[in-house]
C-alpha atoms as a PDB file:
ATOM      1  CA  UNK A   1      59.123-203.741-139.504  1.00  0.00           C
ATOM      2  CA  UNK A   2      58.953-206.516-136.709  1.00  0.00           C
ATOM      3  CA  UNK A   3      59.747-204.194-133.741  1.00  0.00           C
ATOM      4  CA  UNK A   4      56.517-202.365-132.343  1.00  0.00           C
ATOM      5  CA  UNK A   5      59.445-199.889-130.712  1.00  0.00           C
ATOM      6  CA  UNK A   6      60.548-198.825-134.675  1.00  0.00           C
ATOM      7  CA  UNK A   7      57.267-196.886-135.248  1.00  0.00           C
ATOM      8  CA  UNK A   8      56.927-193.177-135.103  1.00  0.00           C
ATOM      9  CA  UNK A   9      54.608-192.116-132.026  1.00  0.00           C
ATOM     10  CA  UNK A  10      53.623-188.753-132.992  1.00  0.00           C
ATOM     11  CA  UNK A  11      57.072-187.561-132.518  1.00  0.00           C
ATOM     12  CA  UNK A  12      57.293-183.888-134.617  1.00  0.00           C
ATOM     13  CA  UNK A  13      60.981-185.497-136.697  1.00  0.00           C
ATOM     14  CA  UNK A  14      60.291-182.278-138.586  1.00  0.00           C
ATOM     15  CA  UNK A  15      60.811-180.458-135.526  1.00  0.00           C
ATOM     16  CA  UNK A  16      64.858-181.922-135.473  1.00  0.00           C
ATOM     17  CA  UNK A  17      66.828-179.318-137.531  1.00  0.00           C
ATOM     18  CA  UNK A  18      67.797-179.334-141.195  1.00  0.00           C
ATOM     19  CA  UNK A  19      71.273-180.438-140.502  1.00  0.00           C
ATOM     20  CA  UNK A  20      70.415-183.221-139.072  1.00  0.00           C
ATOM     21  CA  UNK A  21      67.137-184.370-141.575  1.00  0.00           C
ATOM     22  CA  UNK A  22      69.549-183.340-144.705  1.00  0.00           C
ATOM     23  CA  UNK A  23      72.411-185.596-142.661  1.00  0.00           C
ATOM     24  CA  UNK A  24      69.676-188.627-142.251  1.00  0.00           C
ATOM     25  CA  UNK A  25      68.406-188.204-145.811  1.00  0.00           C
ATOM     26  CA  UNK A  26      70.779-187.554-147.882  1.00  0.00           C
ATOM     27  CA  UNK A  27      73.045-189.916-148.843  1.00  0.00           C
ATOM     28  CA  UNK A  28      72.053-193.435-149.662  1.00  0.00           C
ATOM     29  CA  UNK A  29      72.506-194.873-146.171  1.00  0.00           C
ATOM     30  CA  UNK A  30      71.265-197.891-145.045  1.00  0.00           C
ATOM     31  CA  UNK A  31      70.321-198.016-141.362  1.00  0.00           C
ATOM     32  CA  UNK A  32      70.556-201.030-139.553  1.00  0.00           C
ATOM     33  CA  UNK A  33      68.569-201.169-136.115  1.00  0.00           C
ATOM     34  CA  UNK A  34      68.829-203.673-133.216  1.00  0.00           C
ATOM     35  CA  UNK A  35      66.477-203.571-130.407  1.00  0.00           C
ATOM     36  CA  UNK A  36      63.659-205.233-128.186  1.00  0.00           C
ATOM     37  CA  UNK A  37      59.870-204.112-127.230  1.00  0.00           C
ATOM     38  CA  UNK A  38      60.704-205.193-123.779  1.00  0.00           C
ATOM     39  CA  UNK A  39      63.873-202.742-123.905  1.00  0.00           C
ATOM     40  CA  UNK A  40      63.416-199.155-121.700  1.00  0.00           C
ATOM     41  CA  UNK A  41      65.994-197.674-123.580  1.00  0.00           C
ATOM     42  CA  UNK A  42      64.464-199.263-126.938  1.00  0.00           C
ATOM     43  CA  UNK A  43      60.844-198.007-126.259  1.00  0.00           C
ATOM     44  CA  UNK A  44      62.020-194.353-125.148  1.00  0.00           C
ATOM     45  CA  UNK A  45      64.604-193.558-128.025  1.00  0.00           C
ATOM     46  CA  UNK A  46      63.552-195.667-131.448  1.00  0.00           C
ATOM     47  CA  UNK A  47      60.156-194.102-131.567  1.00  0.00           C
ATOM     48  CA  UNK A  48      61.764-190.591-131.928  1.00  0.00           C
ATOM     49  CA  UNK A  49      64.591-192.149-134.792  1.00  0.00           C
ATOM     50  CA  UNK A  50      61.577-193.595-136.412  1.00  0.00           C
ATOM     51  CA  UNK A  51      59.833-190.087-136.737  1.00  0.00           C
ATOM     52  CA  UNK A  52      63.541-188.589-137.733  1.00  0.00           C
ATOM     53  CA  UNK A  53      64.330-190.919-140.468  1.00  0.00           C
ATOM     54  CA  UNK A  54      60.392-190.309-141.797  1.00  0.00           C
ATOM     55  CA  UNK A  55      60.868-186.738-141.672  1.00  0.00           C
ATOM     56  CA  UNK A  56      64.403-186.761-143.542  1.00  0.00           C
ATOM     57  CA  UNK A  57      62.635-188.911-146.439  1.00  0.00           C
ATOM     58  CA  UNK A  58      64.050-192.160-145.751  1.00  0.00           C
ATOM     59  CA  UNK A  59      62.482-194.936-147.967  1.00  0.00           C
ATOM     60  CA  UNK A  60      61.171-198.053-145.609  1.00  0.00           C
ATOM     61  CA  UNK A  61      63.250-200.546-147.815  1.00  0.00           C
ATOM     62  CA  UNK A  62      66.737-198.488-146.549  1.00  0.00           C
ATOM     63  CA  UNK A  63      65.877-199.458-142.925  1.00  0.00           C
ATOM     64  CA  UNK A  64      66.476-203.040-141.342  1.00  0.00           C
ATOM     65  CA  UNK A  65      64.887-203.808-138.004  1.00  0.00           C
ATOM     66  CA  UNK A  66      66.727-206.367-135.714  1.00  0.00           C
ATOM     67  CA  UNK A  67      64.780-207.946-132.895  1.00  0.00           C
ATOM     68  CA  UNK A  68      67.113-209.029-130.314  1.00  0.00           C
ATOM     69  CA  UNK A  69      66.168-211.040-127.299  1.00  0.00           C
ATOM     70  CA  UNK A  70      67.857-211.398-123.890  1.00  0.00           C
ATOM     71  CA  UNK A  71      69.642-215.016-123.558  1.00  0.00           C
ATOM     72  CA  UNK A  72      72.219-216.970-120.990  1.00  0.00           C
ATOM     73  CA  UNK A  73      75.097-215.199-122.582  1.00  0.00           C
ATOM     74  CA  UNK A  74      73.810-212.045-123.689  1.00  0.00           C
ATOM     75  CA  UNK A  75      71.483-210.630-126.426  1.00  0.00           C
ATOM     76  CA  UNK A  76      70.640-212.890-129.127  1.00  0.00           C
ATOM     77  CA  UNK A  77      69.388-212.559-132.448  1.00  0.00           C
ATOM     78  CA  UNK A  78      69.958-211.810-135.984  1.00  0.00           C
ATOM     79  CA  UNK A  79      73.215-210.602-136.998  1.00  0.00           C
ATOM     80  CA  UNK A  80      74.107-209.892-133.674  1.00  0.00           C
ATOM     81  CA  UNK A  81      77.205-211.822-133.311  1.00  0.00           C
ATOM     82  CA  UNK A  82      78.158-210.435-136.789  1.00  0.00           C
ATOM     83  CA  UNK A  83      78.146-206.613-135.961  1.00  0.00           C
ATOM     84  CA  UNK A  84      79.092-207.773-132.225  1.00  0.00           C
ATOM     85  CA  UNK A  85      75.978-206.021-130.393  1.00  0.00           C
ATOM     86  CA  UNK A  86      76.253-206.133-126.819  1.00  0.00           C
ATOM     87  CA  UNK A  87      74.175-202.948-125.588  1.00  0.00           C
ATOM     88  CA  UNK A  88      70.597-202.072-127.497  1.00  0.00           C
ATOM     89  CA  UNK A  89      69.619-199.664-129.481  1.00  0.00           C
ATOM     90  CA  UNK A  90      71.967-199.775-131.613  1.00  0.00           C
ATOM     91  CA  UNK A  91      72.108-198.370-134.919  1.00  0.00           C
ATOM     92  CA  UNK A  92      74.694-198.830-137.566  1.00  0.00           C
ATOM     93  CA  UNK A  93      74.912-196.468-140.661  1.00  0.00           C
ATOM     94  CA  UNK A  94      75.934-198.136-143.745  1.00  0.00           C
ATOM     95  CA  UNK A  95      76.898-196.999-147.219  1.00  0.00           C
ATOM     96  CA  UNK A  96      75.359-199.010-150.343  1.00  0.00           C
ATOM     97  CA  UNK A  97      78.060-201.092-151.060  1.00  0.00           C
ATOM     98  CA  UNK A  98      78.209-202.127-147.071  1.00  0.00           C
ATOM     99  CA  UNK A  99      80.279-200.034-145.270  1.00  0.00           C
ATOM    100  CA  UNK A 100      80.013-199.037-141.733  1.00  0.00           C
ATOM    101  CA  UNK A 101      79.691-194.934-141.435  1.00  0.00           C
ATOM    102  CA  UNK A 102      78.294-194.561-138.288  1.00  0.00           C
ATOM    103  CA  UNK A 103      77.262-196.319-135.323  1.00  0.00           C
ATOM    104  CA  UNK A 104      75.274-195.493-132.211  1.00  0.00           C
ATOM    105  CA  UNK A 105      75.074-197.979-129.163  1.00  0.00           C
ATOM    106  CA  UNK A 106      72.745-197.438-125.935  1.00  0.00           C
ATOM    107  CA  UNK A 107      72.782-193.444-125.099  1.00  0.00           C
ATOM    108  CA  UNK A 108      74.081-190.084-125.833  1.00  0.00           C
ATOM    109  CA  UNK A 109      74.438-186.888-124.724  1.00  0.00           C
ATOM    110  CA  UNK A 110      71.426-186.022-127.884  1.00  0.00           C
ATOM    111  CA  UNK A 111      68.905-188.426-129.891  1.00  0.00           C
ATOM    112  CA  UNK A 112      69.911-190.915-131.670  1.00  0.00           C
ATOM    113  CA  UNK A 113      69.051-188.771-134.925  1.00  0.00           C
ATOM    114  CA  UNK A 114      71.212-186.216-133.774  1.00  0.00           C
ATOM    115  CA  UNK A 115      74.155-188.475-132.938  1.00  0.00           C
ATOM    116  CA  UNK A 116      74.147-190.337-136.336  1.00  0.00           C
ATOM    117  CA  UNK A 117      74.062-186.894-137.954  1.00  0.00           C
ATOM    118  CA  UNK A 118      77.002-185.652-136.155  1.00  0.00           C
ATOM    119  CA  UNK A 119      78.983-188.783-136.855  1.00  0.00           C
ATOM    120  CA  UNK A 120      77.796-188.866-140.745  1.00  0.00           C
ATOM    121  CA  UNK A 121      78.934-185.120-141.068  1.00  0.00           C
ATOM    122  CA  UNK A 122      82.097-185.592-139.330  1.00  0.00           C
ATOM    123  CA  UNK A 123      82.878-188.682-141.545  1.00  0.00           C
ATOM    124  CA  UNK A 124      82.384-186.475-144.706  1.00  0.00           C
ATOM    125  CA  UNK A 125      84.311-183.744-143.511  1.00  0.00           C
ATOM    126  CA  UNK A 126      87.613-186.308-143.181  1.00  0.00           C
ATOM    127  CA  UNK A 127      86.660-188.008-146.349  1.00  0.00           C
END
């Protein structure tokens, strides 16, 4: 991993209910992560997702770190222009074969763990 942010602190991920580790873990998701070190939002939330997708099992070589930069226009960086990232962290779910499942951008009402969870369930229940 290339951002410092995208490392568990000490975060208890265990302590984030079943629902949500079985949610994180159990398909074969890929998660995609933008963010930046020098980010507020980056170095209060991805520290927490880090410890959540280590709790719910997830193997290292299923998550993709993004390190985006501030620029003239905007952020800057790898695949940003491709998945059109304006706000950071953001954090798309994706199946195997590519798909988007899920996406979370900036803040939420819960954790980013939480939100991707929700959205992953609720994209089951209308599949």
């Amino acid at each position: 991993m290339t951002l410092e942010t995208l490392a568990p602190d000490g975060t208890d991920g265990d302590a984030l209910g079943d629902d949500v580790l079985d949610a994180l873990g159990g398909g074969d998701y890929r998660f995609k992560v933008w963010g930046g070190d020098w980010c507020g939002d980056c170095r209060r939330q991805l520290p927490a997702f880090a410890a959540a997708l280590d709790a719910a099992g997830v193997p290292d070589d299923r998550i993709e770190d993004f390190p985006v930069t501030k620029g003239p226009d905007g952020k800057e960086g790898e695949a940003v222009d491709e998945y059109g990232i304006e706000l950071i962290p953001t954090v798309v779910v994706e199946s195997a074969d590519g798909e988007e499942l899920a996406r979370f951008v900036e803040d939420a009402d819960v954790s980013i763990a939480e939100f991707l969870a929700r959205e992953l369930a609720e994209g089951e229940a209308s599949a």
